[in-house]
Protein backbone atom coordinates (compact mmCIF):
# COMPACT_ATOMS: atom_id res chain seq x y z
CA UNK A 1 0.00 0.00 0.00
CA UNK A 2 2.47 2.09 0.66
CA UNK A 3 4.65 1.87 -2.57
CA UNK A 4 1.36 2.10 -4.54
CA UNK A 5 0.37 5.38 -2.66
CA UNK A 6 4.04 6.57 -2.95
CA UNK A 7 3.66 6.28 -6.92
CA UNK A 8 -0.01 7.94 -6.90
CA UNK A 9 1.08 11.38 -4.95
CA UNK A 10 4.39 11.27 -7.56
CA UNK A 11 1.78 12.87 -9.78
CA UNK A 12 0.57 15.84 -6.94
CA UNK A 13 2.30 18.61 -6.13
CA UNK A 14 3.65 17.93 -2.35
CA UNK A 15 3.74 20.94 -0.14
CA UNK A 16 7.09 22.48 1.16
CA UNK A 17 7.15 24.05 4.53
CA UNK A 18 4.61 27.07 4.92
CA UNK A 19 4.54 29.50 7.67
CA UNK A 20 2.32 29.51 10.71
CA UNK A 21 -0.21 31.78 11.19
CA UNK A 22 1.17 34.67 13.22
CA UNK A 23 -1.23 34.31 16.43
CA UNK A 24 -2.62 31.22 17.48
CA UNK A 25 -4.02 30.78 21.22
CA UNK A 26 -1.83 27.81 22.56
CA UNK A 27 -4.57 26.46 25.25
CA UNK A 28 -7.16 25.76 22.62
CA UNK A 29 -7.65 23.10 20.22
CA UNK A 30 -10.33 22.63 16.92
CA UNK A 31 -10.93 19.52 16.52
CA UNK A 32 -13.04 19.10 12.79
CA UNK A 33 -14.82 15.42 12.76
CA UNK A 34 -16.26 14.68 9.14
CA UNK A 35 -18.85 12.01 9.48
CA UNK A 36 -19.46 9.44 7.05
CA UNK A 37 -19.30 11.69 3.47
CA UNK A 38 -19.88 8.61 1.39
CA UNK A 39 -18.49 10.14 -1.26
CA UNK A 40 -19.97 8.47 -4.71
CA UNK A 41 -23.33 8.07 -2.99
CA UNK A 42 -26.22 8.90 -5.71
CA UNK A 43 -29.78 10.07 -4.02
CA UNK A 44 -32.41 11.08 -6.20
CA UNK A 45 -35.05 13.86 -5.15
CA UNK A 46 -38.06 12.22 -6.65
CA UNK A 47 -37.32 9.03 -4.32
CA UNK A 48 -35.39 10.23 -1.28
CA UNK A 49 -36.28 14.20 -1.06
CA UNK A 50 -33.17 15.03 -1.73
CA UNK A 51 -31.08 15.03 -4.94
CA UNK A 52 -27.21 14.25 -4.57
CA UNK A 53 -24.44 13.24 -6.10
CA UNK A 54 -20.23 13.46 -6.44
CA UNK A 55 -20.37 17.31 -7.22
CA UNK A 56 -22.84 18.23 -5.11
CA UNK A 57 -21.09 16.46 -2.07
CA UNK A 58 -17.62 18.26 -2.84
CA UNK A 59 -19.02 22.12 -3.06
CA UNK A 60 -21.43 20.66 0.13
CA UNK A 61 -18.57 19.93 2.16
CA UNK A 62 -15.68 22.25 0.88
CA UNK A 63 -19.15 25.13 1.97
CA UNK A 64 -19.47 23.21 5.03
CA UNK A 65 -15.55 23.57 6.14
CA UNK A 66 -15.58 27.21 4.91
CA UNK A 67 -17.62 28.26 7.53
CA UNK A 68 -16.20 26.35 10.37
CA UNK A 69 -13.10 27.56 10.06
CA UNK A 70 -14.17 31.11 9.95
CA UNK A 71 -16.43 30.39 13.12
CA UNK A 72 -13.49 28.87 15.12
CA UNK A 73 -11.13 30.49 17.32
CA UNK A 74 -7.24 30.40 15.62
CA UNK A 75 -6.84 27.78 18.29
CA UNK A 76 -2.71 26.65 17.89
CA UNK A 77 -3.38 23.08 17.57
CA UNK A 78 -6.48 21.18 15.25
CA UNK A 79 -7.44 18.09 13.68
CA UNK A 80 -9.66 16.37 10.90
CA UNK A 81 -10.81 13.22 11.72
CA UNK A 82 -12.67 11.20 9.35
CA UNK A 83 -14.64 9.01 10.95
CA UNK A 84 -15.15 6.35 8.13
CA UNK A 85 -17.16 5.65 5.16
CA UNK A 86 -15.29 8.66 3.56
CA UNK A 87 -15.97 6.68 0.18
CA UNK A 88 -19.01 5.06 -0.49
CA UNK A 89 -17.61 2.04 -2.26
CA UNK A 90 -14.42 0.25 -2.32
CA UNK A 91 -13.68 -0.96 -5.71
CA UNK A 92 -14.71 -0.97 -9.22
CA UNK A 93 -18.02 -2.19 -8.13
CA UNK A 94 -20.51 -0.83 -6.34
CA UNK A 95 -20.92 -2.57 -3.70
CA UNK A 96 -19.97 -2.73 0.05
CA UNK A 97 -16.86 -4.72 0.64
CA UNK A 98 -18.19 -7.67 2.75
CA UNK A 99 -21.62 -8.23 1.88
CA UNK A 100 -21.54 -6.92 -1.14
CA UNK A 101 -24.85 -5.01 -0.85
CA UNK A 102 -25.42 -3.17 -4.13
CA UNK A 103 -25.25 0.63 -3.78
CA UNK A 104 -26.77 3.19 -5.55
CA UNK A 105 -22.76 5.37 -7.00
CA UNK A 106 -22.37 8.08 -9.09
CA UNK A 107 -19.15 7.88 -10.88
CA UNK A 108 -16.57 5.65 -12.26
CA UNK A 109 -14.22 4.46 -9.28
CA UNK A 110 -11.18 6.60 -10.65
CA UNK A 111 -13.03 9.52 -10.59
CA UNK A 112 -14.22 8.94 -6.98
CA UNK A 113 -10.81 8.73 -5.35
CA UNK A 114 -9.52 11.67 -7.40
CA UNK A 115 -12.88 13.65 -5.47
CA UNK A 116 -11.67 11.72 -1.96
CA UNK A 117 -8.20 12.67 -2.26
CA UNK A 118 -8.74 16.47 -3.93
CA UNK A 119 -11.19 17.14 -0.92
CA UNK A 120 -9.31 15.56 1.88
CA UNK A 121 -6.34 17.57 1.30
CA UNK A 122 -8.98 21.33 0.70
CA UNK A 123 -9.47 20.29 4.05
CA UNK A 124 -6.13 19.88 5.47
CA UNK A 125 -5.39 23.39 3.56
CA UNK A 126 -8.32 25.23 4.87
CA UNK A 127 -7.55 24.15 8.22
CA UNK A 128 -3.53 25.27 8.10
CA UNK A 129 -4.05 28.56 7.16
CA UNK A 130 -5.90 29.20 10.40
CA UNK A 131 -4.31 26.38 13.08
CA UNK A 132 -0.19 26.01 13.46
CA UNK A 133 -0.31 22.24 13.47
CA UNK A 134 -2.88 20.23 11.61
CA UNK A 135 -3.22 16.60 12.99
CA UNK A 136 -4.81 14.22 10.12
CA UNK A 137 -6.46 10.79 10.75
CA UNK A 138 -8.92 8.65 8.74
CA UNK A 139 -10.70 5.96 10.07
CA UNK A 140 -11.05 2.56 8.43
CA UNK A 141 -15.06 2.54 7.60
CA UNK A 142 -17.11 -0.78 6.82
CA UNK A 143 -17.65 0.77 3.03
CA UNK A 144 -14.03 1.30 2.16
CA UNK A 145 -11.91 -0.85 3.91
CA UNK A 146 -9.42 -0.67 1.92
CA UNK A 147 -9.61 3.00 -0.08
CA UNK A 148 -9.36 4.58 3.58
CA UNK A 149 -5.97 3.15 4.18
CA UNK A 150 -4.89 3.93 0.65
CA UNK A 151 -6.20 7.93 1.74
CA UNK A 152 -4.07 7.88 4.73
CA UNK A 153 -0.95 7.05 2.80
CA UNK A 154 -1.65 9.31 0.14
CA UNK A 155 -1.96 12.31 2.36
CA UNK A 156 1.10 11.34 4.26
CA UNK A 157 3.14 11.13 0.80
CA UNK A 158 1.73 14.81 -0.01
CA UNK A 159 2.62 16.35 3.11
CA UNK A 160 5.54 15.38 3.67
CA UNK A 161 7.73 18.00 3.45
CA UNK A 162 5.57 19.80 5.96
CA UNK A 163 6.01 19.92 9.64
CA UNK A 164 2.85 21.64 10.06
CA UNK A 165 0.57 18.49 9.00
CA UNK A 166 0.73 15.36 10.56
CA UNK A 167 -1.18 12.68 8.91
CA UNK A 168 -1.54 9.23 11.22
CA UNK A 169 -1.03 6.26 8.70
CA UNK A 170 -1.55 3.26 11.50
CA UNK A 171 -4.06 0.74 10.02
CA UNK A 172 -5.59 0.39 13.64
CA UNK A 173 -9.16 0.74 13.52
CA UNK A 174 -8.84 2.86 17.19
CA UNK A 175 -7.15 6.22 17.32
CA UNK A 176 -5.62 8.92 20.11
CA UNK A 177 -5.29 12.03 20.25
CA UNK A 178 -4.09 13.84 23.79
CA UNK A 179 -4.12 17.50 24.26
CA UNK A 180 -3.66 18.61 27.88
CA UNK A 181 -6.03 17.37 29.65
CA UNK A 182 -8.32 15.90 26.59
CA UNK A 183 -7.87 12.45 25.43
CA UNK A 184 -9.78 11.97 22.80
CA UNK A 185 -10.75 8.29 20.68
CA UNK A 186 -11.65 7.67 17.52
CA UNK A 187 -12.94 5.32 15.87
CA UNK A 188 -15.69 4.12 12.86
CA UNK A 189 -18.22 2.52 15.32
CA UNK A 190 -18.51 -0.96 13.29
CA UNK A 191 -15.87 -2.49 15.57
CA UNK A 192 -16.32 -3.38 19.58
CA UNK A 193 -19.69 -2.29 21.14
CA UNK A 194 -20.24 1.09 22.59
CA UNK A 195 -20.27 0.02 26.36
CA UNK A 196 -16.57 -1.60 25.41
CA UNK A 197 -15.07 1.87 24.14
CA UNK A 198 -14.11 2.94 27.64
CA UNK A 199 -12.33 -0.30 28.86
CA UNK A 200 -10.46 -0.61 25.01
CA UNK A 201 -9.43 3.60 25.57
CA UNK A 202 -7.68 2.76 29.25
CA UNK A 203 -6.26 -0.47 27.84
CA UNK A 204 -4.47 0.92 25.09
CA UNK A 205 -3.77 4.76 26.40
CA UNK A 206 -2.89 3.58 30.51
CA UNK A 207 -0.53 6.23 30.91
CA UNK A 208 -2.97 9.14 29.05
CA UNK A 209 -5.50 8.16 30.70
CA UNK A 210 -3.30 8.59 34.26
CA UNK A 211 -2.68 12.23 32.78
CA UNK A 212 -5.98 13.03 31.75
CA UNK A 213 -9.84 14.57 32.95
CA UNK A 214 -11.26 15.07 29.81
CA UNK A 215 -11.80 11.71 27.86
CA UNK A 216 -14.45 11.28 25.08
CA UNK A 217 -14.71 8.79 21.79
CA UNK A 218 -15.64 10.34 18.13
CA UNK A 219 -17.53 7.72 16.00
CA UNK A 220 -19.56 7.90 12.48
CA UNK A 221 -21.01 5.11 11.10
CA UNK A 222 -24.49 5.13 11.96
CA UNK A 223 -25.37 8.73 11.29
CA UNK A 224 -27.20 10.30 14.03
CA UNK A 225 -26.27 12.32 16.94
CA UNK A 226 -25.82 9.97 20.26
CA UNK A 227 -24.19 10.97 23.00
CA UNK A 228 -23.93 8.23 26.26
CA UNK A 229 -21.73 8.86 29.45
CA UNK A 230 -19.65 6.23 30.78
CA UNK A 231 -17.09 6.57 34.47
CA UNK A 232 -14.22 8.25 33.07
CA UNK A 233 -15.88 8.55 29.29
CA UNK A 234 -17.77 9.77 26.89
CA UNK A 235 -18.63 8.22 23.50
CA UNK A 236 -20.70 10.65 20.96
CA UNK A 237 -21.40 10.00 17.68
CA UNK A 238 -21.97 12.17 14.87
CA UNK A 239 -24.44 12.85 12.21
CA UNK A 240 -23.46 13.39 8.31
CA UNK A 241 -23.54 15.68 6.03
CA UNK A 242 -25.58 13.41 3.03
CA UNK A 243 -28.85 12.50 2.57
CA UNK A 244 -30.31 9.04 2.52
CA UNK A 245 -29.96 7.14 -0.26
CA UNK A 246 -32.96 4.85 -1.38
CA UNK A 247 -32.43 1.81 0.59
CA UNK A 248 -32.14 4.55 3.97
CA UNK A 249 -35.19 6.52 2.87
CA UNK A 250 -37.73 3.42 2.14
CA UNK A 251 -36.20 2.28 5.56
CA UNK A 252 -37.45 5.37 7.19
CA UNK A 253 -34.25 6.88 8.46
CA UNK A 254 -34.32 10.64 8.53
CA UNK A 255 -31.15 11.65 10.91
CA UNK A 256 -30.27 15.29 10.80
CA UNK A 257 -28.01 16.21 8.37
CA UNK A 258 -25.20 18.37 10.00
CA UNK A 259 -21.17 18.67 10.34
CA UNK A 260 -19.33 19.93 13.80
CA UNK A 261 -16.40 22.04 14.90
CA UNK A 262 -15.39 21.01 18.45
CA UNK A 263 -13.41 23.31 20.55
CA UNK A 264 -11.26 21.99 23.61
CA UNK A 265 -9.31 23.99 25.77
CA UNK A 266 -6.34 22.54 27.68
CA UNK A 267 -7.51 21.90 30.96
CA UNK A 268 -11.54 22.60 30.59
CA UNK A 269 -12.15 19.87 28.00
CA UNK A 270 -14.79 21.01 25.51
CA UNK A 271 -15.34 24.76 25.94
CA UNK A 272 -17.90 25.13 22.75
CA UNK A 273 -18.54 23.88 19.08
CA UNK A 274 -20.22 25.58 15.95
CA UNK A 275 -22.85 23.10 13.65
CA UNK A 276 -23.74 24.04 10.08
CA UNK A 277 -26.64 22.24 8.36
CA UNK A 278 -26.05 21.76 4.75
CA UNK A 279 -29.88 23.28 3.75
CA UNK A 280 -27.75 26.56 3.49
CA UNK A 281 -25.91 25.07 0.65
CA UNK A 282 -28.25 23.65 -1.42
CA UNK A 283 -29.75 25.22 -3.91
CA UNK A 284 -33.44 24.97 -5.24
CA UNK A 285 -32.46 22.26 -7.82
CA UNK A 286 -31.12 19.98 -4.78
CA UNK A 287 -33.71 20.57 -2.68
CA UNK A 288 -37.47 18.83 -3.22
CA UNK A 289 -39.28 20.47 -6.04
């Protein structure tokens, strides 16, 4: 994987060292979680309410991280996490990986990782011209098993010539991220069982854990809002910035459709966060006519 993604970001420009912002407040850090995008996902108005596809996802999402970023404090210290599902197939064929459920895609599956990998890194770039260090992780999702560790590499092979960005390549399906007194876990949400998430965080982060007052897990997958307290942790889950798809909609799901800017401080934990619903984006012609 990592020879192939080496000879893939041969062909993108890698970024050389770039300055910091001048003033960045050192006890705060953004932290940007982008819930499932499934990216390729084709909805159409007439059957779901809401029409979407590959472009309207991109100028969705590059809108949605626009505004974030001017909402947020110039905090030293951020991160995107991607909690999964970033694409919405993994392979030439639609389908999902293991069950191989067919899926309704837009777009050949070139085309969809040239979208993944152009919007991950608008992302990264929006977020280092505001935040001094830029820390980068995408979780493995159940719909692109493999794609998402291919993403990881990319990035990594991209940025790295600069110090600023920081892009966490381990194929572990649980991530950390300390800050302070934050500890803060990641993870799809197709793996171990919520109550679990707690037990696996002071298992594998003893000594963080120790240091820290502040703990909380990040997880996508099944695309609602859900927040449940645990001793010593948190585990919230987010909702996403697509609409159903048919299979969802004749299911009857209708989660909100949102995406979050977290802010911690230092030693408070989470001091606020800024939501944007994609309805501000969407013009008449995506919207239900």
């Amino acid at each position: 994987w990592r020879e192939a993604a080496s000879a893939l970001a041969e062909n993108l420009p890698k970024f050389e060292p770039a300055d910091a912002p001048e003033t960045t407040e050192e006890d705060l850090m953004v932290l940007y979680p982008v819930g499932d995008m499934h990216l390729g996902l084709l909805s159409w108005a007439e059957e779901t309410g809401t029409n979407w596809d590959l472009s309207i996802a991109e100028k969705v999402l590059r809108q949605a991280m626009a505004h974030l970023v001017s909402v947020t404090p110039a905090a030293k210290r951020a991160a995107i996490v991607i909690l999964g599902d970033w694409f919405h197939y993994d392979s030439f064929e639609p389908v999902t990986p293991t069950a191989r459920n067919l899926l309704d895609a837009d777009g050949r599956y070139p085309k969809l990782i040239r979208a993944g990998i152009r919007l991950a890194r608008h992302l990264i770039d929006r977020a280092r011209l505001k935040h001094e260090q830029v820390d980068v992780i995408v979780e493995v999702g159940n719909h692109d098993l493999s794609s998402s560790i291919f993403l990881a590499q990319c990035l990594e092979c991209v940025y790295e010539n600069e110090p600023r960005v920081r892009v966490n390549t381990s194929p572990q399906w649980y991530h950390y991220l300390e800050f302070g007194k934050n500890l803060v876990g990641t993870h799809h949400g197709h793996g171990a069982k919520v109550e679990r998430l707690p037990s696996i965080m002071a298992a594998d982060m003893p000594e963080a854990w120790g240091r820290t007052r502040h703990r909380v897990w990040l997880l996508g997958h099944i695309h609602h809002r859900t927040v449940r307290e645990f001793e010593g942790c948190a585990v919230e889950s987010f909702n996403i910035l697509a609409p159903a798809d048919a299979w969802s909609s004749q299911k009857g799901y209708r989660a909100k459709r949102n995406m979050k800017a977290i802010v911690l401080h230092s030693e408070w934990g989470e001091v606020g966060r800024h939501i944007i619903d994609p309805v501000r984006f969407e013009s008449k012609e995506e919207k239900v006519g």
